[in-house]
Protein backbone atom coordinates (compact mmCIF):
# COMPACT_ATOMS: atom_id res chain seq x y z
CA UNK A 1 32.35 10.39 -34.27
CA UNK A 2 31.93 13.54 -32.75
CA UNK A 3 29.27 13.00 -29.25
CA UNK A 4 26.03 15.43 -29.92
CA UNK A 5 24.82 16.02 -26.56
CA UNK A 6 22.71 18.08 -24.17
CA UNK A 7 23.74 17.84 -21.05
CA UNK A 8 21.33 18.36 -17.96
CA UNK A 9 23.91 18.04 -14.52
CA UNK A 10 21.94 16.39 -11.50
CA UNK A 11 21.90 19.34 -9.83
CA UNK A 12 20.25 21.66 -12.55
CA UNK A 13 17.45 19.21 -13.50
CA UNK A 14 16.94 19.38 -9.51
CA UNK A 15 16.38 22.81 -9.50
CA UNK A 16 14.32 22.93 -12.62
CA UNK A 17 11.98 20.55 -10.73
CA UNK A 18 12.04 22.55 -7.40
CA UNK A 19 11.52 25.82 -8.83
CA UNK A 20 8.36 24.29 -10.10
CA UNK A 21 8.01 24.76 -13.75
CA UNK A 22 4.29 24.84 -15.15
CA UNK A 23 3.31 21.44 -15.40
CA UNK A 24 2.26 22.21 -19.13
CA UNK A 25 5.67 22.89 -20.08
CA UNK A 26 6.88 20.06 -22.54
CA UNK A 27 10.27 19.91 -24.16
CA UNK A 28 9.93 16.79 -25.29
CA UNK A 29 6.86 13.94 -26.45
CA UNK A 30 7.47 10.10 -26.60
CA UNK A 31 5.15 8.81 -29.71
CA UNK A 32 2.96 5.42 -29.08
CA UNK A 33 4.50 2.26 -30.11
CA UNK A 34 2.46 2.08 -33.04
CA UNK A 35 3.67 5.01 -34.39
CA UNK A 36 6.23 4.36 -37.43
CA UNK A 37 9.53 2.75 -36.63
CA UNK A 38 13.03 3.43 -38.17
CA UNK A 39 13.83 0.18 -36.45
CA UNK A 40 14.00 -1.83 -33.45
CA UNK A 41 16.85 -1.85 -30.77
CA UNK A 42 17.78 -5.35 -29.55
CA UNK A 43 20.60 -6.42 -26.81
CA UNK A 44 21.67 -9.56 -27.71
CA UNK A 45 22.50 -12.18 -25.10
CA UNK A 46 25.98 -13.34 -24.54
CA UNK A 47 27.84 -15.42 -21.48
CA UNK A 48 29.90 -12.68 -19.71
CA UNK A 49 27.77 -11.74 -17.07
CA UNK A 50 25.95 -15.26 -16.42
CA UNK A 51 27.59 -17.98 -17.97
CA UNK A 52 28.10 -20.85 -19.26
CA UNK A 53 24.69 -20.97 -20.95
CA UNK A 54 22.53 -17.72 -21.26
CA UNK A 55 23.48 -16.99 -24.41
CA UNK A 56 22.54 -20.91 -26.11
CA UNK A 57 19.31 -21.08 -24.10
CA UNK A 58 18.12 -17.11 -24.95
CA UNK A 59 19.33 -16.56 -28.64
CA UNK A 60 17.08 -18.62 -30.39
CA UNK A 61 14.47 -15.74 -29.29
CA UNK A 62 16.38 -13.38 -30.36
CA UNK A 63 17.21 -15.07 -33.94
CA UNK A 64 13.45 -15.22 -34.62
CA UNK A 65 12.61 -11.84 -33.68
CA UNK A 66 14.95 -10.43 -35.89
CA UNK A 67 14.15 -12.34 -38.85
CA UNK A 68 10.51 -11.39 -38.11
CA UNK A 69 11.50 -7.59 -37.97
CA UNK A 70 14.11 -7.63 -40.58
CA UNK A 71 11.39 -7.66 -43.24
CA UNK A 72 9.56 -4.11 -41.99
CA UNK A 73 12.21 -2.10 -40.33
CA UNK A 74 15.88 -2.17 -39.31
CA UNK A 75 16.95 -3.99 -36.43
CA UNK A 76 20.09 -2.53 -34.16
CA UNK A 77 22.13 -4.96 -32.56
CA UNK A 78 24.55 -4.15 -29.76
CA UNK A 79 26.84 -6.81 -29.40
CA UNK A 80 29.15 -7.45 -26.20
CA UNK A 81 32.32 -7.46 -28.01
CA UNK A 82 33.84 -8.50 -31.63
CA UNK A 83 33.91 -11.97 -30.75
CA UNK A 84 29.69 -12.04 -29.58
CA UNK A 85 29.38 -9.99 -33.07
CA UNK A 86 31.19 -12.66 -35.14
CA UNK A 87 28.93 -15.56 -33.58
CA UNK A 88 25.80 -13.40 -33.83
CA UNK A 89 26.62 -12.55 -37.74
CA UNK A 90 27.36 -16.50 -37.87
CA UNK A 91 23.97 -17.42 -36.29
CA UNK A 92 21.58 -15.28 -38.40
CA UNK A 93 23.41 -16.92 -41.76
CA UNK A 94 23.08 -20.20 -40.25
CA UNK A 95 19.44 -19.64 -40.08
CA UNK A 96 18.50 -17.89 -42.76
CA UNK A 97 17.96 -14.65 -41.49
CA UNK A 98 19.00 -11.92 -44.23
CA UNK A 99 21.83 -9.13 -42.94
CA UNK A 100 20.34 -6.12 -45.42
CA UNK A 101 18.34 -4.61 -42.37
CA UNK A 102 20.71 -5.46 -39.79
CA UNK A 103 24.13 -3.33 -38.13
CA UNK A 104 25.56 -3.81 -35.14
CA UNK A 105 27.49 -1.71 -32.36
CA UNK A 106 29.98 -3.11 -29.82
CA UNK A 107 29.23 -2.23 -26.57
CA UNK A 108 30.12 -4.41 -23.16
CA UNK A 109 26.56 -4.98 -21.04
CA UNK A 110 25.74 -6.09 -18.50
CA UNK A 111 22.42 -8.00 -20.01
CA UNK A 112 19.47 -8.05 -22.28
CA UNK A 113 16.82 -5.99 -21.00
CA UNK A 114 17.23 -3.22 -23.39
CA UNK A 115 13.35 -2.25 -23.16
CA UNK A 116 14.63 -1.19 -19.59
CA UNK A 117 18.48 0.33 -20.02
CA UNK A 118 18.47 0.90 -23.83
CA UNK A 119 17.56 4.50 -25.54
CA UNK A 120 14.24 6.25 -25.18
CA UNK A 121 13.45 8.24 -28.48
CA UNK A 122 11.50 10.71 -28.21
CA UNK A 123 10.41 14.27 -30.69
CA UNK A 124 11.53 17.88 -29.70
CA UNK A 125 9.44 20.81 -30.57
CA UNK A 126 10.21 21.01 -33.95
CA UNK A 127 10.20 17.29 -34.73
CA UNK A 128 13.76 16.36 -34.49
CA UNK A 129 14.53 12.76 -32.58
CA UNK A 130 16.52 13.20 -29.27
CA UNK A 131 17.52 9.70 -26.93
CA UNK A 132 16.57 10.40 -22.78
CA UNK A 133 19.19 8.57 -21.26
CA UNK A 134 17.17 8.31 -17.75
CA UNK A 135 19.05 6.69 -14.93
CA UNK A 136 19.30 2.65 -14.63
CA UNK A 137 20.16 1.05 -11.33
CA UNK A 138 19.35 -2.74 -12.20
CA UNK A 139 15.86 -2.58 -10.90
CA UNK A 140 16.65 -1.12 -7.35
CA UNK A 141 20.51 -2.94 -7.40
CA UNK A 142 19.28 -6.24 -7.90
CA UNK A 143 21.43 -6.90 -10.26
CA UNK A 144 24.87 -5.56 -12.33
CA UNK A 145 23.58 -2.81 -14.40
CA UNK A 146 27.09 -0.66 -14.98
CA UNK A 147 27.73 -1.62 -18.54
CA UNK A 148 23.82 -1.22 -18.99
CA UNK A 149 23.43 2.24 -17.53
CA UNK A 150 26.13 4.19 -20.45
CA UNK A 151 23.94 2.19 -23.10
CA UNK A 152 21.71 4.93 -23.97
CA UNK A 153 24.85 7.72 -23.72
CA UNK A 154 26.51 5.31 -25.93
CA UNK A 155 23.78 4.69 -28.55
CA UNK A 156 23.74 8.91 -29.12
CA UNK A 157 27.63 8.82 -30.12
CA UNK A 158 27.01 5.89 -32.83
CA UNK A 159 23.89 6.79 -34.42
CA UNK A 160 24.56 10.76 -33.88
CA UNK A 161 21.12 11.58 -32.14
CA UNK A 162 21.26 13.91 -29.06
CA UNK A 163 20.89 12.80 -25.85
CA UNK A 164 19.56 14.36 -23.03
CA UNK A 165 21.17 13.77 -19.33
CA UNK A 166 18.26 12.49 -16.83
CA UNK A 167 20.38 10.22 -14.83
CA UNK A 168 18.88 12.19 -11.82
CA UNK A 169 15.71 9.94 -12.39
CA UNK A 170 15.66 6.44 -12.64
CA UNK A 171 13.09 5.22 -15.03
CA UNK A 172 13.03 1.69 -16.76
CA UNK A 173 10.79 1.83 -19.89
CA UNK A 174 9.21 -1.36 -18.80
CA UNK A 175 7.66 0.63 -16.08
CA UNK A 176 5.63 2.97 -18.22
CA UNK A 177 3.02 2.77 -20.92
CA UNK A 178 2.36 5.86 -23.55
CA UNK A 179 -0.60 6.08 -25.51
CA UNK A 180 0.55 8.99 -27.87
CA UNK A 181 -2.35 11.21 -26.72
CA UNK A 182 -0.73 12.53 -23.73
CA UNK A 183 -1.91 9.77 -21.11
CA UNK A 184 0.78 7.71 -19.37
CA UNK A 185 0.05 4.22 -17.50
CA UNK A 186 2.58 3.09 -14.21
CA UNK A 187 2.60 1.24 -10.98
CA UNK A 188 3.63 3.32 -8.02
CA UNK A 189 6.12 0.52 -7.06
CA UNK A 190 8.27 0.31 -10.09
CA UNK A 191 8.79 4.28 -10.36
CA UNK A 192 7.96 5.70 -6.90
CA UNK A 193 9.82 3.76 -4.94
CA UNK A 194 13.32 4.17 -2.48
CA UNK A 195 14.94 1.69 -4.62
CA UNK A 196 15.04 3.81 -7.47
CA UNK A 197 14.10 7.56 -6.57
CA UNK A 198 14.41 8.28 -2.78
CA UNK A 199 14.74 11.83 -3.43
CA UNK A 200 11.57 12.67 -5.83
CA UNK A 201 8.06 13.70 -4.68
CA UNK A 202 5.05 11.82 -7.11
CA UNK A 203 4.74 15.58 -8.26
CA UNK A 204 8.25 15.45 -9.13
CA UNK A 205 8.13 12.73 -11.10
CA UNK A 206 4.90 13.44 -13.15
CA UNK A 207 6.92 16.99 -13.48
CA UNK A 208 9.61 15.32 -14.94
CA UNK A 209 7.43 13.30 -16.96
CA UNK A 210 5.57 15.86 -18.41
CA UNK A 211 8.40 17.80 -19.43
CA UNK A 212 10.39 15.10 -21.08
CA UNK A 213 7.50 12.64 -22.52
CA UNK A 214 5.09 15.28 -23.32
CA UNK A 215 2.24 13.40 -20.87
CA UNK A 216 -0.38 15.51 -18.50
CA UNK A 217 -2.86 12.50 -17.56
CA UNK A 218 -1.35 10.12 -15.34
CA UNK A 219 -2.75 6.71 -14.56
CA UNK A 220 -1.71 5.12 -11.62
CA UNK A 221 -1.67 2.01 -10.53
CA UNK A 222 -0.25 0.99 -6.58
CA UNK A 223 1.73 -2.27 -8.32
CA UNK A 224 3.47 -4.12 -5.45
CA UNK A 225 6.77 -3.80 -4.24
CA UNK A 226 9.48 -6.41 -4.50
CA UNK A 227 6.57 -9.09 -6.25
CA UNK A 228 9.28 -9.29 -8.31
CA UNK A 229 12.61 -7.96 -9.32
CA UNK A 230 11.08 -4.87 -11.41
CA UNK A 231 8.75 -4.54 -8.80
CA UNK A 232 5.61 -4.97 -11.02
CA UNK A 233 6.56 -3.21 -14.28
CA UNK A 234 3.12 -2.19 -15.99
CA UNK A 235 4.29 -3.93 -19.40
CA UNK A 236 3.35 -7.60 -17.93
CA UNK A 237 0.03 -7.37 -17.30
CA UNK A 238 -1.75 -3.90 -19.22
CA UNK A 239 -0.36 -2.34 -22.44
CA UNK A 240 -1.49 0.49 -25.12
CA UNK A 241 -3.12 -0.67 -27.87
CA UNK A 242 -3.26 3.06 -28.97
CA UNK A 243 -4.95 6.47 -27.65
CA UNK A 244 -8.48 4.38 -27.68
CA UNK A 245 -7.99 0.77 -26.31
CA UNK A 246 -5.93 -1.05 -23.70
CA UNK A 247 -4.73 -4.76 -23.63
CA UNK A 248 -5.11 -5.98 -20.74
CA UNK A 249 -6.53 -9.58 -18.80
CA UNK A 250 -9.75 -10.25 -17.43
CA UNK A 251 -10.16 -10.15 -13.32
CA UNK A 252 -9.45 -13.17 -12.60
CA UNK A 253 -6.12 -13.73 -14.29
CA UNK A 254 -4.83 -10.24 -12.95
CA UNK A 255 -5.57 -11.38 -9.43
CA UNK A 256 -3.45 -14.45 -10.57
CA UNK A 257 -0.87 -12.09 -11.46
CA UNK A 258 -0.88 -10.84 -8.24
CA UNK A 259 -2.32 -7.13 -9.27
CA UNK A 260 -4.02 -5.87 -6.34
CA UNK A 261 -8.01 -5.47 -6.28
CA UNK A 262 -7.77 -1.60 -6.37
CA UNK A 263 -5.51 -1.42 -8.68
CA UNK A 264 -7.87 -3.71 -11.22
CA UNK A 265 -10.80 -1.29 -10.17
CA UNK A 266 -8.60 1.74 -11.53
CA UNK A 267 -7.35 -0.18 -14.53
CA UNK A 268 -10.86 -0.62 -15.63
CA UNK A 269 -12.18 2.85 -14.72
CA UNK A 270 -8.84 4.68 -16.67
CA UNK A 271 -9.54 7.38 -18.71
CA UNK A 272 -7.97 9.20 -21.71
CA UNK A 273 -6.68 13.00 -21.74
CA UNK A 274 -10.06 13.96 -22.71
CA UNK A 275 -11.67 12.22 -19.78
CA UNK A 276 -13.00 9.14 -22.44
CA UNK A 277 -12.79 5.75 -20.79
CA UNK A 278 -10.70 3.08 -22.77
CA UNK A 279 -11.99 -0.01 -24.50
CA UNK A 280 -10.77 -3.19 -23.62
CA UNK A 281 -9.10 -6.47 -24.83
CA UNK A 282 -8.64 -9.28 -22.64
CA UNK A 283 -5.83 -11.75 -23.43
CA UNK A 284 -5.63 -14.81 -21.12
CA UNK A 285 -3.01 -16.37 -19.73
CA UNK A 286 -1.11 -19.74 -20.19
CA UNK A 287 -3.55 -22.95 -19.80
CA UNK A 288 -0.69 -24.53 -18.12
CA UNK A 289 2.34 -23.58 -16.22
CA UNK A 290 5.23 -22.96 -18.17
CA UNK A 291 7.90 -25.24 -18.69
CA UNK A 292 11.71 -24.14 -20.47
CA UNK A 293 13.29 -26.18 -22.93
CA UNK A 294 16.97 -25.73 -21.42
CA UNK A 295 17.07 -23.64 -18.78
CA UNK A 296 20.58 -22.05 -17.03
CA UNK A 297 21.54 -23.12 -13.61
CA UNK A 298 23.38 -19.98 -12.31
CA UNK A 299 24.52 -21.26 -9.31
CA UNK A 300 25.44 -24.58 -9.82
CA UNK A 301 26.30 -23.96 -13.73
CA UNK A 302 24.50 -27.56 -14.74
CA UNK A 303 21.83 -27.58 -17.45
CA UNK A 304 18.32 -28.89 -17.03
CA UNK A 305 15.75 -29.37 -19.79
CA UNK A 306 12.23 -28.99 -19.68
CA UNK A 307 11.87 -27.48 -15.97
CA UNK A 308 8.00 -26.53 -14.75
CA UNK A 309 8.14 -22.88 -13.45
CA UNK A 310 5.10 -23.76 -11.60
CA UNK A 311 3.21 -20.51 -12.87
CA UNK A 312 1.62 -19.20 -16.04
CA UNK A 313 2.60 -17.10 -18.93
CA UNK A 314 1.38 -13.71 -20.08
CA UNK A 315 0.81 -12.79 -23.53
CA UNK A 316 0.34 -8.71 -22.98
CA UNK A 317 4.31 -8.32 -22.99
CA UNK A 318 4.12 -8.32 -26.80
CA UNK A 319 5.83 -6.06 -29.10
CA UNK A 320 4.66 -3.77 -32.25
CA UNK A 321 6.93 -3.46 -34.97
CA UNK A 322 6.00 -2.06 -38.68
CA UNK A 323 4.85 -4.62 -40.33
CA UNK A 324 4.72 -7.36 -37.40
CA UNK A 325 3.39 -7.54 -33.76
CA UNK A 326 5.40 -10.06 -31.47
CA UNK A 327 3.74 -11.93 -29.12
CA UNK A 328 5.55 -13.94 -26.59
CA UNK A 329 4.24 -17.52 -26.85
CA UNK A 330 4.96 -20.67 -24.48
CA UNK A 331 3.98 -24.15 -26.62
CA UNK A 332 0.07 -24.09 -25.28
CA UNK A 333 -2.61 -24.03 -26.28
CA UNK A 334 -3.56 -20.19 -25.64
CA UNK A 335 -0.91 -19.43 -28.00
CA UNK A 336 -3.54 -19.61 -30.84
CA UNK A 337 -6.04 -17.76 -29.02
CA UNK A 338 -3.88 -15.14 -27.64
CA UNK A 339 -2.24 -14.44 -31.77
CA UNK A 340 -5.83 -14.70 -33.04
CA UNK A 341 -7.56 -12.19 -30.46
CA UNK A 342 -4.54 -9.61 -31.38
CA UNK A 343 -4.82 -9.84 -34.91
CA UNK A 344 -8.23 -8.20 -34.66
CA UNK A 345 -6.23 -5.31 -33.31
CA UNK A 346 -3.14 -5.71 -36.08
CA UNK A 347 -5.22 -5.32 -39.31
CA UNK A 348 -2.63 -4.14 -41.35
CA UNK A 349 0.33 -6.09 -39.31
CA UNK A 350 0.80 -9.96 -38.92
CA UNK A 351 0.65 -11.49 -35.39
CA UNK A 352 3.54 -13.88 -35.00
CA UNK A 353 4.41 -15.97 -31.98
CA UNK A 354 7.89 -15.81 -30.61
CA UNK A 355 8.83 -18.72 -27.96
CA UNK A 356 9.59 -17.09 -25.04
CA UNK A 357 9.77 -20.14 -22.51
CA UNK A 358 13.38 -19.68 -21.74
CA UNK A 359 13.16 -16.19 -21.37
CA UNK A 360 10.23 -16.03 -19.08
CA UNK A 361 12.00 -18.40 -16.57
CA UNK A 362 14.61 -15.50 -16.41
CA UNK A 363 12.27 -12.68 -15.61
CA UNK A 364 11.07 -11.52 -19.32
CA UNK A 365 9.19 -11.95 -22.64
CA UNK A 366 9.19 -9.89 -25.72
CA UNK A 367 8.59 -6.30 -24.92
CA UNK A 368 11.12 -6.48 -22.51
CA UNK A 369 14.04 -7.18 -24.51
CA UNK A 370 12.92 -5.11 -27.64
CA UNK A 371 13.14 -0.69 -27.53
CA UNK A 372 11.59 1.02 -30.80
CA UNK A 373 13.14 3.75 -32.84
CA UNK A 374 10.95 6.51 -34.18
CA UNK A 375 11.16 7.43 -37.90
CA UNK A 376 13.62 10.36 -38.02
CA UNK A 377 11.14 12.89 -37.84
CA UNK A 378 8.06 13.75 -36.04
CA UNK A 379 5.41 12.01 -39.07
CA UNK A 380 2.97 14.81 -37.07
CA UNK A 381 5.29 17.62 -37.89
CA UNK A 382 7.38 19.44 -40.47
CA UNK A 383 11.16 20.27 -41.13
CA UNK A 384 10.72 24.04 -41.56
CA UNK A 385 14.37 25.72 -42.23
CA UNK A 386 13.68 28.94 -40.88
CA UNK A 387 13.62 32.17 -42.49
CA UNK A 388 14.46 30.31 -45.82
CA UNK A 389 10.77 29.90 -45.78
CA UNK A 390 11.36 25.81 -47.28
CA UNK A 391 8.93 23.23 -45.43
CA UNK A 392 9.04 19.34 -46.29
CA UNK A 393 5.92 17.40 -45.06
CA UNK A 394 5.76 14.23 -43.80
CA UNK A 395 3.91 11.92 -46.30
CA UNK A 396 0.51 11.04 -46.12
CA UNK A 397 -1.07 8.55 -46.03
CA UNK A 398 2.26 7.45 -43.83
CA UNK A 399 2.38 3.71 -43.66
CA UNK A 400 1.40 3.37 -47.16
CA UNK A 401 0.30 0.48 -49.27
CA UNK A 402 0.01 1.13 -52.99
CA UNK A 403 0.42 5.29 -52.98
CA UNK A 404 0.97 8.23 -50.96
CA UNK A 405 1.97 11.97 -51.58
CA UNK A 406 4.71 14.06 -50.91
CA UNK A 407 4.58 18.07 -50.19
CA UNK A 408 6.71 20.93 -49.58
CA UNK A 409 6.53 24.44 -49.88
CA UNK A 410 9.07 27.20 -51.35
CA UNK A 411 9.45 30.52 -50.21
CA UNK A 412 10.63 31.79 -53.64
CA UNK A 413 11.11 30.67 -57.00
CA UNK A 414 13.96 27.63 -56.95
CA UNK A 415 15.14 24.48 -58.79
CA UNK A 416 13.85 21.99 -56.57
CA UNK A 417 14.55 18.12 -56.89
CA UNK A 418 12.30 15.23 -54.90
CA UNK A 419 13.68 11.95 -54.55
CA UNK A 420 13.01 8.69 -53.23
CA UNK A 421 15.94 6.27 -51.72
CA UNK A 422 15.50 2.48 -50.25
CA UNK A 423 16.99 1.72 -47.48
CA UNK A 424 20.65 0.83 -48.96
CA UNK A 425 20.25 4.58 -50.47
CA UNK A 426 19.31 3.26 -53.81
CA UNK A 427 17.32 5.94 -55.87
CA UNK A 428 13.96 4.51 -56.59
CA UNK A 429 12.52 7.29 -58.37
CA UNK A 430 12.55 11.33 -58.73
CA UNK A 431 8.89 12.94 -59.15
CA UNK A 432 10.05 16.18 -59.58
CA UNK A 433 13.51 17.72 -61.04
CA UNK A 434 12.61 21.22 -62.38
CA UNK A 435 12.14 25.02 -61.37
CA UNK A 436 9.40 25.43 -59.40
CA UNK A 437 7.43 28.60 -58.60
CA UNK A 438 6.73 29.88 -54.88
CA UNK A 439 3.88 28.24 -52.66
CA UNK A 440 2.96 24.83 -51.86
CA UNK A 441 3.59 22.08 -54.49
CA UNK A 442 2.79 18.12 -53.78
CA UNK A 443 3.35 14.91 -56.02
CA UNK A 444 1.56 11.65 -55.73
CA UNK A 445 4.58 8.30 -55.48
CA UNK A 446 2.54 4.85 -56.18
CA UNK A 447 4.51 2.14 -54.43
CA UNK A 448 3.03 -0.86 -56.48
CA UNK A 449 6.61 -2.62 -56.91
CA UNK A 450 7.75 -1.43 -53.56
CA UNK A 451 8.46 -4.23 -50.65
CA UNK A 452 7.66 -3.98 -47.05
CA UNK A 453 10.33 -1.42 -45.12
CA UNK A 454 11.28 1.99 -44.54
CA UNK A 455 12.15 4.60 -47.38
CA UNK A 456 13.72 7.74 -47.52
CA UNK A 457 12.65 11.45 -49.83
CA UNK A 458 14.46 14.27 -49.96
CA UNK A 459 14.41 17.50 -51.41
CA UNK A 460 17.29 19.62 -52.98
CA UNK A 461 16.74 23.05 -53.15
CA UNK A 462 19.32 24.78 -55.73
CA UNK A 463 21.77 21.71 -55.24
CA UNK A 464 22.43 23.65 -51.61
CA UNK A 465 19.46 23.33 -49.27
CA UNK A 466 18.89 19.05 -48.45
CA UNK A 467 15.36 18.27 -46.31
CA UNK A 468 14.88 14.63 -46.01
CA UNK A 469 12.40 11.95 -44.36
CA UNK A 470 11.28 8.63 -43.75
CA UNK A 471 8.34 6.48 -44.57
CA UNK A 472 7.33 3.33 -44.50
CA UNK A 473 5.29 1.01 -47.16
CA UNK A 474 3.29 -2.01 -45.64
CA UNK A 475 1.62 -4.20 -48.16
């Protein structure tokens, strides 16, 4: 396929940050997690890069995410080669997991942090998805990130989205948090730090920042360098909820986690865009220390069961899909509590646990190895074709349960045709296949024998003009 891209050189996105754009100028806005999902990005694990066992002790993870998300959205796979597609095809048969939701793309990488490496989606000004392929240096070189680093670059060939050049940043999206409203959440150490960004200024960054996630309020946390390997990515310990409410732990357990006293006192005191302080949940942690059920020996390539890490597990590092939220879960007994404290969050989505143990004694849980794809267009905005005066709307309400309506508006008298298309572009239903007059026109679709996942309607204008978007029903 042809490559769609827009390509920002090192030294121009330099100069756009030196010349010292207005800090309100925004290109680009990166929608809350929350916010509808075409589908979910995973990296699956394989035994290239750290054999002989990665790939048997992590993909049982990975099989139960995806038949978790399979049900709401589509989930992306990027395989390491044919071979690791042909096992991964076998594995999800083998256990049940249905295919109709599922593609894959071949791609060598270097690991499975996709969360980190993968494709950022984010909205242009008129609503159109673009991927930010920021820079990825494996955490400050701690690791092989090569194959990783192209991912995103990659991604924009296969699926056809544009991708925008930022390689002169390096930015892990473990390391930030978005509430949708224009706030974003970091630790200094994971962001502004040698290790990744020598060069940039903290007003550089936020520059950068504002112009390609459409953010203006910046909370900051100090973090701690080299804690860890991401240097204290923000995702472990204090997430999003949405614009209103962050999910966080209580004092005590972030002092556990090593989050320093000030930075707890700023967590706390955070404040919105508007200057409104957040509300709160507190998940704990782990009751006990966490122990694997197989873990992988790197260096001296034997395999132990049941190892004690000799520290706790967080639950925060969960993930939100459409109809499911993810939470990473370690056979104790604050499983239950932490699923049943998020539910009262999740309403309309069904907390499920996803054992993690394995993972977490390689550096991760589920956030980390998940990246969400936006619906195709901005559900905030419209598809406006220019002088031809022809607008489709994003539906609304948009998720739906049992009905929702559709409008556009014509410039001048046309034949106009509004369809509806599941996800294997079957047509559902049309509501509207007739002349239509000028002006603003909207139908009501009731969903009643429609299952959980994302649908498509579009609109033919005089069999020449096609508008089209997605929505999603949850039940």
């Amino acid at each position: 396929m042809k490559k769609i891209i827009i390509n920002l050189s090192i030294i121009a996105v330099m100069l756009i940050l030196f010349q010292g754009i207005n800090a309100q100028t925004i290109k680009y806005t990166m929608p809350e997690e929350i916010a509808p999902h075409e589908g979910t990005w995973l990296q699956w694990p394989h035994n290239h890069t750290y054999p002989p066992y990665w790939r048997e002790d992590l993909e049982p993870s990975w099989i139960e995410m995806t038949r978790e998300l399979v049900a709401g959205e589509n989930v992306h796979i990027i395989a390491y080669d044919s071979d690791e597609h042909n096992h991964i095809v076998q594995v999800l048969n083998n256990a049940g997991v249905p295919l109709t939701n599922v593609d894959f793309f071949i791609h060598p990488n270097n690991d499975v942090w996709v969360r980190d490496n993968g494709p950022i989606f984010v909205y242009n000004s008129i609503g159109n998805l673009r991927i930010l392929d920021w820079g990825f240096n494996g955490w400050g070189e701690e690791t092989p990130y090569e194959l990783c680093d192209v991912i995103p670059a990659l991604v924009s060939e296969d699926i056809e989205i544009p991708d925008v050049n930022l390689s002169a940043m390096v930015l892990e999206g473990g390391s930030i948090e978005i509430d949708g409203k224009g706030t974003l959440m970091a630790t200094k150490s994971a962001i502004i730090n040698p290790n990744r960004n020598p060069s940039l200024t903290q007003a550089q960054i936020e520059e950068y920042m504002t112009i390609n996630l459409g953010v203006t309020n910046f909370i900051w946390l100090d973090g701690v360098p080299g804690l860890e390997i991401t240097d204290m990515h923000i995702d472990g310990f204090a997430r999003f909820n949405d614009s209103t409410t962050i999910v966080t732990m209580d004092s005590l357990d972030l002092i556990y986690w090593e989050v320093p006293p000030s930075d707890i006192s700023i967590l706390y005191d955070a404040q919105d865009v508007n200057g409104n302080p957040y509300n709160f949940l507190h998940l704990p942690l782990t009751v006990n220390n966490v122990v694997t059920t197989c873990l992988s020996a790197v260096q001296d390539f034997g395999r132990r069961g049941g190892e004690n890490l000799g520290y706790k597990g967080s639950y925060v590092n969960y993930y939100t899909g459409n109809t499911v939220v993810l939470v990473p879960t370690y056979n104790d007994p604050n499983d239950a509590v932490a699923i049943s404290l998020l539910q009262t969050l999740y309403s309309s989505r069904t907390v499920v646990g996803i054992d993690v143990r394995n993972l977490y004694s390689q550096g991760g849980m589920v956030h980390c190895v998940t990246q969400q794809q936006p619906v195709g267009q901005d559900p905030n905005g419209i598809i406006d074709r220019g002088a031809s005066g022809i607008r489709l709307l994003q539906n609304s309400p948009n998720p739906f349960s049992t009905f929702t309506t559709i409008s556009f508006t014509l410039k001048e008298k046309s034949f106009a045709r509004l369809e509806v298309y599941n996800s294997q572009g079957k047509s559902l239903a049309t509501l509207v296949n007739s002349r239509l007059p000028a002006g603003d026109h909207t139908y009501t679709l009731v969903s009643d024998d429609y299952k959980n996942g994302i649908y498509t309607y579009t609109l033919t204008i005089d069999s020449t003009i096609v508008l089209s978007k997605k929505m999603m029903v949850t039940k």
